[in-house]
N, C-alpha and C. Protein backbone atom coordinates (compact mmCIF):
# COMPACT_ATOMS: atom_id res chain seq x y z
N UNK A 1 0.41 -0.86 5.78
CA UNK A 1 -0.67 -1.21 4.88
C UNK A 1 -1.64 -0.04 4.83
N UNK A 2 -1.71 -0.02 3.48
CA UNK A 2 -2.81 1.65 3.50
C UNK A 2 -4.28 1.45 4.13
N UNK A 3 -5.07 2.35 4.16
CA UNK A 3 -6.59 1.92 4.47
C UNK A 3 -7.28 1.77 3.10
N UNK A 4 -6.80 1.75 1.79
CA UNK A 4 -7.66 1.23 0.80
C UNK A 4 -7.33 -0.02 0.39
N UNK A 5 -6.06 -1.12 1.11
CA UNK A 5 -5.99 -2.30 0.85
C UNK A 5 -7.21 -3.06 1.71
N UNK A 6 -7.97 -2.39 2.46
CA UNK A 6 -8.50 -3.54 3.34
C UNK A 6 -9.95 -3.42 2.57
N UNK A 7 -10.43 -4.78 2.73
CA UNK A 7 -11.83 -4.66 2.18
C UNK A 7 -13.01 -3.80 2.82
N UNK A 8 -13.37 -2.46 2.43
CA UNK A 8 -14.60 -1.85 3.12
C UNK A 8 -15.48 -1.31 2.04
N UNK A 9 -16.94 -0.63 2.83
CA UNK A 9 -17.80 -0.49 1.60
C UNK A 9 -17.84 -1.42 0.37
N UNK A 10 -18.09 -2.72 0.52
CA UNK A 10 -18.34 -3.56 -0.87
C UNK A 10 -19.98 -3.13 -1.10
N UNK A 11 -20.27 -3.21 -2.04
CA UNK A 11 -21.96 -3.22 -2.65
C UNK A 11 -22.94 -4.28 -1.92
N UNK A 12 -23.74 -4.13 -1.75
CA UNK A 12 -24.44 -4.98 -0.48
C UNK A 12 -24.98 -6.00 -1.43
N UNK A 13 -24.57 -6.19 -2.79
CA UNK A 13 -24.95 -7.20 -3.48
C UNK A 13 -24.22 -8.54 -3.28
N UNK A 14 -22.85 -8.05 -2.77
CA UNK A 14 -22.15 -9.00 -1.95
C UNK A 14 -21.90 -8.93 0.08
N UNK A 15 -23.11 -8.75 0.26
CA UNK A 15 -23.65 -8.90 1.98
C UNK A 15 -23.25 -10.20 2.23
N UNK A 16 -23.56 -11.23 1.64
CA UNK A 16 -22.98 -12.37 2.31
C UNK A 16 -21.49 -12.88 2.23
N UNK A 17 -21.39 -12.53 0.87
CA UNK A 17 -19.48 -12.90 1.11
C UNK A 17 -19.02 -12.29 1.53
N UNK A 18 -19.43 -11.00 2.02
CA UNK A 18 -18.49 -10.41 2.89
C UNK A 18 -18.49 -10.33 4.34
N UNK A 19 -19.44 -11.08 4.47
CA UNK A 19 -20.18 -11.55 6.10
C UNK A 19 -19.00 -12.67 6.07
N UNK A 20 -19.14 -13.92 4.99
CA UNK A 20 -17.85 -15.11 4.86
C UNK A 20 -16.84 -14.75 4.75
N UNK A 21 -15.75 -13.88 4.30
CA UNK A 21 -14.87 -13.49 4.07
C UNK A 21 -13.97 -13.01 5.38
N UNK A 22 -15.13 -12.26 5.90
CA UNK A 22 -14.75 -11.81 7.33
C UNK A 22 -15.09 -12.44 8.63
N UNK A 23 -15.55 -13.51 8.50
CA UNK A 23 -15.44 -14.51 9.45
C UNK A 23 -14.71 -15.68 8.93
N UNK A 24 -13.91 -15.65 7.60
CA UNK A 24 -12.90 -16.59 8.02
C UNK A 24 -11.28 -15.23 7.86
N UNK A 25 -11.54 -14.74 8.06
CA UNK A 25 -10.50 -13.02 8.73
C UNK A 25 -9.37 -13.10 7.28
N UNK A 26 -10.60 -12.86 5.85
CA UNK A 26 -9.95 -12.07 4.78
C UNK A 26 -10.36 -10.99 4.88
N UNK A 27 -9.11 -9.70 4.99
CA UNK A 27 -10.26 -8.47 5.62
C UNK A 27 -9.62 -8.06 4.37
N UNK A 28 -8.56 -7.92 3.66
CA UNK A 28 -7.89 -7.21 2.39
C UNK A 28 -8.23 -7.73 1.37
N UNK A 29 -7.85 -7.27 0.72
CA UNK A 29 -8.16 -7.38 -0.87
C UNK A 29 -6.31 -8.37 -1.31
N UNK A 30 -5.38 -8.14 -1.15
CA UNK A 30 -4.33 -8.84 -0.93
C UNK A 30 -4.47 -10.42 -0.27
N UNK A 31 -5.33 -10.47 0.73
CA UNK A 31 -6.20 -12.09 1.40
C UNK A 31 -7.02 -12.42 0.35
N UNK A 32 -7.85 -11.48 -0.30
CA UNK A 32 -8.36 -12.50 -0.94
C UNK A 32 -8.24 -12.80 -2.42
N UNK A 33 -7.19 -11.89 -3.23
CA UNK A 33 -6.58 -11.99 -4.37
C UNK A 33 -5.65 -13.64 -4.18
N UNK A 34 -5.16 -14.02 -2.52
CA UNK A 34 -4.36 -15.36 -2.87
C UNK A 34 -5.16 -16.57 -2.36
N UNK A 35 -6.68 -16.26 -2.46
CA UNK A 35 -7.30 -17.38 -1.68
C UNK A 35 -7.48 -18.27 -3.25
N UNK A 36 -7.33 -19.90 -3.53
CA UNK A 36 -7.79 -20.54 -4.33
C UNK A 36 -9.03 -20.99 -4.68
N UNK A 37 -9.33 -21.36 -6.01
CA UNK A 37 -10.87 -21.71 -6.24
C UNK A 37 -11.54 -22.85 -5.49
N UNK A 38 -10.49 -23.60 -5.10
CA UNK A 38 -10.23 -24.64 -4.08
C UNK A 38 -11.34 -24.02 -2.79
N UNK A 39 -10.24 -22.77 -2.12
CA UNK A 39 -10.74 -22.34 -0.87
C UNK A 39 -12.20 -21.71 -1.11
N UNK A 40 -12.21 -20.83 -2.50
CA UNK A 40 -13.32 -20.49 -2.59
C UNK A 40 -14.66 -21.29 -2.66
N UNK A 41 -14.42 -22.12 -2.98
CA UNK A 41 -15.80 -23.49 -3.12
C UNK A 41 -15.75 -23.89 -1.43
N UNK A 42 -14.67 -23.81 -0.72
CA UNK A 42 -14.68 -24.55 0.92
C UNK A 42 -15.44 -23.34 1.68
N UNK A 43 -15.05 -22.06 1.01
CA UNK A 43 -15.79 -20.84 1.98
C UNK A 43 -17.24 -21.09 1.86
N UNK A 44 -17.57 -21.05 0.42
CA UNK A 44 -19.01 -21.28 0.23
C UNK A 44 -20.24 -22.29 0.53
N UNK A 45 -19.26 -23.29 0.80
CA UNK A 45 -20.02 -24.52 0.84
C UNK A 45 -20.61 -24.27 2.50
N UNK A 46 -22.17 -24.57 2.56
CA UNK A 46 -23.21 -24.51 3.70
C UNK A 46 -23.33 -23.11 3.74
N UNK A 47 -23.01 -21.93 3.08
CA UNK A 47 -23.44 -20.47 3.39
C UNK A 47 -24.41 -20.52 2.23
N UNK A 48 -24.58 -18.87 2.32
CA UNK A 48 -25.98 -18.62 1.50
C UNK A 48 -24.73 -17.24 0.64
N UNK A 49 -23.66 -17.39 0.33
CA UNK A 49 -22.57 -16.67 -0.52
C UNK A 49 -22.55 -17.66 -1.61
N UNK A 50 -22.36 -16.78 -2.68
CA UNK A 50 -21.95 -17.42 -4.06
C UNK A 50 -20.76 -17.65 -4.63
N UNK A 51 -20.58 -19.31 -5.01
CA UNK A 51 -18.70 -18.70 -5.60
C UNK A 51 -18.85 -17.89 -6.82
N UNK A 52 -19.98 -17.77 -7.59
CA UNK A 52 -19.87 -16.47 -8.54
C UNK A 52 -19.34 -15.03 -7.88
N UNK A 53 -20.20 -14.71 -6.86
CA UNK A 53 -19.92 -13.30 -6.60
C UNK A 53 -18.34 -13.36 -5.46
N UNK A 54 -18.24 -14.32 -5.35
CA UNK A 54 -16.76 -14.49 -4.49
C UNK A 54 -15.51 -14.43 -5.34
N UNK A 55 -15.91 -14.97 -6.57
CA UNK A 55 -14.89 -14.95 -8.22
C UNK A 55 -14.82 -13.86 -8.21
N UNK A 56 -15.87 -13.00 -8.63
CA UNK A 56 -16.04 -11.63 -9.30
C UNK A 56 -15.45 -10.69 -8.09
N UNK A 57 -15.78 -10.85 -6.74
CA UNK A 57 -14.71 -9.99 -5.92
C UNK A 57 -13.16 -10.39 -5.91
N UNK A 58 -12.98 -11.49 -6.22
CA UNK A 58 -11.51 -11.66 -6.33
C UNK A 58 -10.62 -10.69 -7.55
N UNK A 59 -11.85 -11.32 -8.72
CA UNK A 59 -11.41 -10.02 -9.48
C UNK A 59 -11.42 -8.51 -10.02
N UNK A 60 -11.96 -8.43 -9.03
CA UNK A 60 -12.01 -6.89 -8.44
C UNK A 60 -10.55 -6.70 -7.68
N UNK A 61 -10.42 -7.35 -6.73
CA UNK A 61 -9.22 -7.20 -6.23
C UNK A 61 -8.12 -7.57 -6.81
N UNK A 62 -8.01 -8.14 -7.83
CA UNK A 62 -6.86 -8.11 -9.11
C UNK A 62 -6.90 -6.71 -9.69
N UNK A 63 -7.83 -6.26 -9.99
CA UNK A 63 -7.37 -4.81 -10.63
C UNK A 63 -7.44 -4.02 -9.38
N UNK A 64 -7.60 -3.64 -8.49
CA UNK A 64 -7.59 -2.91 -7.47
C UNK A 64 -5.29 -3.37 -7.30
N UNK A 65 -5.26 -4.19 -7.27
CA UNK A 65 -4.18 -4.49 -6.29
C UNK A 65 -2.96 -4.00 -7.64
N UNK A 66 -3.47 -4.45 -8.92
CA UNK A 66 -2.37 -4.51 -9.72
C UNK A 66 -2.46 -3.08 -10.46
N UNK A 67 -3.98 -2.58 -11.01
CA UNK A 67 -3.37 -1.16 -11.19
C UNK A 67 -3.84 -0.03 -9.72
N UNK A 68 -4.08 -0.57 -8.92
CA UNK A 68 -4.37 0.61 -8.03
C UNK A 68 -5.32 1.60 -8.26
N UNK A 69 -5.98 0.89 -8.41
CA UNK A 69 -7.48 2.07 -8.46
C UNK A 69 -8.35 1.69 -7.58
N UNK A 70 -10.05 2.64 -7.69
CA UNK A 70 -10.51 1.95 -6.63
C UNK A 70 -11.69 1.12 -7.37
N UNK A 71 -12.54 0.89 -5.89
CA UNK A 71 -13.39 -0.23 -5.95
C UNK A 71 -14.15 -0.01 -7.25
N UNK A 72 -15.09 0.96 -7.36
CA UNK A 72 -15.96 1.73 -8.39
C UNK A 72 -15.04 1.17 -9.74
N UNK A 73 -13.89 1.54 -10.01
CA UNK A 73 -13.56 1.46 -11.30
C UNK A 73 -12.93 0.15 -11.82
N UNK A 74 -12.76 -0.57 -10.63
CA UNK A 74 -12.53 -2.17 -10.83
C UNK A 74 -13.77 -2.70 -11.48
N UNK A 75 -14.43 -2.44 -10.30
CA UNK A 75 -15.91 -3.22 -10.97
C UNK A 75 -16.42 -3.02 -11.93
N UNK A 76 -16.39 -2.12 -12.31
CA UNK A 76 -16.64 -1.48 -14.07
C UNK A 76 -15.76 -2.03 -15.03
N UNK A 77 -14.65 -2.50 -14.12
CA UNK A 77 -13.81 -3.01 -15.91
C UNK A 77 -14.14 -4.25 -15.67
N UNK A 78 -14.52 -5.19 -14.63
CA UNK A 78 -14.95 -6.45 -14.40
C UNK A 78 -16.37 -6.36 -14.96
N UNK A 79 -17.63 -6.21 -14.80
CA UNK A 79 -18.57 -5.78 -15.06
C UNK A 79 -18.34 -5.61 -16.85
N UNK A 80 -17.72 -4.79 -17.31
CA UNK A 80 -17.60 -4.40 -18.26
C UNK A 80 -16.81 -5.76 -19.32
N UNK A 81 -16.69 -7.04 -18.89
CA UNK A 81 -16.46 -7.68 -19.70
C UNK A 81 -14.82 -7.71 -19.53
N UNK A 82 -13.89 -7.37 -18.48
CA UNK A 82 -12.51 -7.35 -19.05
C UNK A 82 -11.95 -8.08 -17.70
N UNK A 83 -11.18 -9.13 -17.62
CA UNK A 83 -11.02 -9.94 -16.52
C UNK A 83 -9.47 -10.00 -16.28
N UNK A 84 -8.55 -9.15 -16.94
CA UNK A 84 -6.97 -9.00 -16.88
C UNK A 84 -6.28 -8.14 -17.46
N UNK A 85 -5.43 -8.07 -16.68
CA UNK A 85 -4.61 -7.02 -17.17
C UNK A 85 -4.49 -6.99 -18.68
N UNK A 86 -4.11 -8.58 -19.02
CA UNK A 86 -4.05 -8.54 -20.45
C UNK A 86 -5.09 -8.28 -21.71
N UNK A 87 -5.99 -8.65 -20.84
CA UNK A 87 -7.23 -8.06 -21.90
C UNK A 87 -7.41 -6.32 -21.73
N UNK A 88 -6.90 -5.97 -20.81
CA UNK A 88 -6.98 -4.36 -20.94
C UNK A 88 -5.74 -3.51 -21.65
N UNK A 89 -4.52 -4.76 -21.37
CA UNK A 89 -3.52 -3.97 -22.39
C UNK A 89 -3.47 -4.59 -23.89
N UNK A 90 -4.60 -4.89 -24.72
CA UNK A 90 -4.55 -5.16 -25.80
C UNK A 90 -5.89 -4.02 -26.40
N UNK A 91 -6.44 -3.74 -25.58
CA UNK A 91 -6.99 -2.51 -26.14
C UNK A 91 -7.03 -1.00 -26.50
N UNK A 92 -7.14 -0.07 -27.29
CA UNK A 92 -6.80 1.04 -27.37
C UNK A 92 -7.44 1.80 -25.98
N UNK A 93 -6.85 3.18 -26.14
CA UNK A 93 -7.90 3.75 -25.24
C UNK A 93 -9.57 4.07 -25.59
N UNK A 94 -9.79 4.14 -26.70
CA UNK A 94 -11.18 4.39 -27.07
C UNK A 94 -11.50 3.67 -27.01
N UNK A 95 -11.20 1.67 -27.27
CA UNK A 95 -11.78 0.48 -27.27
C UNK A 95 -12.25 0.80 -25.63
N UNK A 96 -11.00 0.73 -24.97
CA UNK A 96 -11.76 0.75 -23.37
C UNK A 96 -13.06 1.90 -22.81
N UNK A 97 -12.42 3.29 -23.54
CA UNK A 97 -13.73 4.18 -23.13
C UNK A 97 -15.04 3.48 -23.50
N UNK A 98 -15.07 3.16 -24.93
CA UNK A 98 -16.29 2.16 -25.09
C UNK A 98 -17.03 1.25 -24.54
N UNK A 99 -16.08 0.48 -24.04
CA UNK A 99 -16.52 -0.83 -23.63
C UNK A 99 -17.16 -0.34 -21.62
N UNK A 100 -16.22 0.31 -21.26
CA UNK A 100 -16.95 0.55 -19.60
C UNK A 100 -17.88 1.71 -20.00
N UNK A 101 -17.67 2.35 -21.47
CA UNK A 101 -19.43 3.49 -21.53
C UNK A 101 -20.51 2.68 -21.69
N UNK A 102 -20.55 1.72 -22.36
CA UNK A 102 -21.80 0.92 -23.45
C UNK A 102 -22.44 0.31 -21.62
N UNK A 103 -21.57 -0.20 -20.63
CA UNK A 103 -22.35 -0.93 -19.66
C UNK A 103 -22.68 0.33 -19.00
N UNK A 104 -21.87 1.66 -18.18
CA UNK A 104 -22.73 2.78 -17.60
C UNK A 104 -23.65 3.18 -18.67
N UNK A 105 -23.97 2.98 -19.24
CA UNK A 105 -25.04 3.40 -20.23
C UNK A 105 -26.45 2.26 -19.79
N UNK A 106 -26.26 1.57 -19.81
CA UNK A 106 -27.15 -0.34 -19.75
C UNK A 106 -27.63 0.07 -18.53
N UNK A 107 -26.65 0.91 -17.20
CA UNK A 107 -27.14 1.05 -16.11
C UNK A 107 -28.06 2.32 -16.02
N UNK A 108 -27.61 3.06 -16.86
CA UNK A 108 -28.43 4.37 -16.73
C UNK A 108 -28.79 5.41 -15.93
N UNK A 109 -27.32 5.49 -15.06
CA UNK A 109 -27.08 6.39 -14.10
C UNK A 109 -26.88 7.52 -14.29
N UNK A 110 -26.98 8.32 -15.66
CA UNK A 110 -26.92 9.52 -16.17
C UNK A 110 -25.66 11.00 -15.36
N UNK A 111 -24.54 9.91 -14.59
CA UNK A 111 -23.50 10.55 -13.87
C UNK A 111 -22.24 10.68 -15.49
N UNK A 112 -21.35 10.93 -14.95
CA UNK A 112 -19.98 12.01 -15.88
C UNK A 112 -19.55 10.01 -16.33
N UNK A 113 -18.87 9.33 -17.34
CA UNK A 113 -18.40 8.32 -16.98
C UNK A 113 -17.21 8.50 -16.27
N UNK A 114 -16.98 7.49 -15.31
CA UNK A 114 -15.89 7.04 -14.29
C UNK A 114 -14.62 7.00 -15.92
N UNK A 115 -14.38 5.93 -16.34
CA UNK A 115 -13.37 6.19 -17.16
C UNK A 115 -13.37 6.98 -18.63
N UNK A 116 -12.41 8.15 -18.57
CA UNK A 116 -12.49 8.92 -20.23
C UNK A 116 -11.23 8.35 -20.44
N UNK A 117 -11.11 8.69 -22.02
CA UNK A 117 -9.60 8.71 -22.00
C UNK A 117 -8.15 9.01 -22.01
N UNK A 118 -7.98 9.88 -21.04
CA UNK A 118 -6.95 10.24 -20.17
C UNK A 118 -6.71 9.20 -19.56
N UNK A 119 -7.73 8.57 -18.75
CA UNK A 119 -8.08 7.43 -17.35
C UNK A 119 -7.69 6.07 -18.27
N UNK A 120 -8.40 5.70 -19.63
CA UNK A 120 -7.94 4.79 -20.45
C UNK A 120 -7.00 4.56 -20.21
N UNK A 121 -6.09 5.83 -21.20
CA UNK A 121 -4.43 5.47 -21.43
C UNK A 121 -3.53 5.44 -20.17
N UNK A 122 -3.73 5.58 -18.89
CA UNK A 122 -3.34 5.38 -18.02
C UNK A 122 -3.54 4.11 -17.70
N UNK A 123 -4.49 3.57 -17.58
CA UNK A 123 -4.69 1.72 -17.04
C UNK A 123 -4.26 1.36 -18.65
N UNK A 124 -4.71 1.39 -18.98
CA UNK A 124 -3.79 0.44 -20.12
C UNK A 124 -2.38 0.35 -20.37
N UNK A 125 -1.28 1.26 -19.84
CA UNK A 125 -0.20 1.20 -19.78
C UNK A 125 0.12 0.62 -18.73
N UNK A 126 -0.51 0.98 -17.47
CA UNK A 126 -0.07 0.37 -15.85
C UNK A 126 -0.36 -1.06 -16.05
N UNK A 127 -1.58 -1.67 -17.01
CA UNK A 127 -1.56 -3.03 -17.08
C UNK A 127 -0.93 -3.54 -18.41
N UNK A 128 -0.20 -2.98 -18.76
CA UNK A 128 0.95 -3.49 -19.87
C UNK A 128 2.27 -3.65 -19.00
N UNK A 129 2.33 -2.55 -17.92
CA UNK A 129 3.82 -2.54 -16.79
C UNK A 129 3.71 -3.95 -15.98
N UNK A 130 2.11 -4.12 -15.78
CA UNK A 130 2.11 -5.43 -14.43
C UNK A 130 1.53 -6.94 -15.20
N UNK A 131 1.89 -6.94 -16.25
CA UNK A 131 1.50 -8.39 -17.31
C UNK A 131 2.00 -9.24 -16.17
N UNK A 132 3.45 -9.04 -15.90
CA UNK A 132 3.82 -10.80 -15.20
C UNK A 132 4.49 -10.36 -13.98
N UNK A 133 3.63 -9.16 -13.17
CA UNK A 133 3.84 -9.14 -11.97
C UNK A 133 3.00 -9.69 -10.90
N UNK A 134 3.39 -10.01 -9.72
CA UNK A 134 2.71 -10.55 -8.81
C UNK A 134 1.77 -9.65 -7.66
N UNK A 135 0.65 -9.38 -7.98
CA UNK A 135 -0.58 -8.32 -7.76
C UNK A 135 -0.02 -8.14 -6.04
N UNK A 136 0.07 -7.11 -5.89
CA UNK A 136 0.33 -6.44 -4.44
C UNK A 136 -0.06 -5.09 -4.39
N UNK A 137 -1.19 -5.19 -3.25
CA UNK A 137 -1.89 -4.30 -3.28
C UNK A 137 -0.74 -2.80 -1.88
N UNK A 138 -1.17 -1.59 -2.33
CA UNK A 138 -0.19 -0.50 -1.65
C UNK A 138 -0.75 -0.60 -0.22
């Protein structure tokens, strides 16, 4: 198992689910891509973690696991409005440069953007390859 399947450095905006996560010993991103909404409402219930931000790391770890990228550029296509593979392989590459520029823009971090499109047409094909595969992270 590599050292970028395991969950480290999350954004301290999720400090508590990852305080929960790791005391019930989901330390990967692979643990918690197969935990249910089921489990996710049982993790949450009596903590001070959200099943919002416990959703939104799950799906982080759907694009982490299925196209293999990292944390930073998951969250940007999550963030950015795009929640599957399939919604990323129905877009061009400029639809996608757009759509993760318009939110680094909203943030106003005045850095290079994380995805151009070179980076586009690359995830958009890798998530046209993994439509009806079963997310396994390297």
């Amino acid at each position: 198992m590599s050292n970028k399947s395991f969950l480290k450095d999350l954004p301290k905006s999720f400090y508590q689910e990852e305080k929960i996560l790791i005391s019930n010993n989901i330390k990967t991103w692979d643990s918690l891509l197969s935990i249910s909404d089921e489990e996710i409402n049982n993790l949450i219930y009596g903590s001070l973690g959200s099943v919002r931000n416990l959703k939104r790391l799950k799906c982080i770890a759907y694009f982490i696991c299925t196209l293999d990228i990292q944390l930073s550029e998951a969250a940007l296509l999550m963030h950015s409005g795009l929640i599957s593979n399939k919604a990323i392989s129905r877009l061009t590459p400029q639809e996608l440069v757009q759509k993760t520029g318009r939110f680094e823009r909203t943030l106003r971090t005045g850095r290079i953007p994380i995805i151009d499109l070179k980076k586009a047409h690359f995830l958009i094909e890798k998530a046209k390859k993994n439509l009806f595969n079963v997310p396994k992270c390297h």
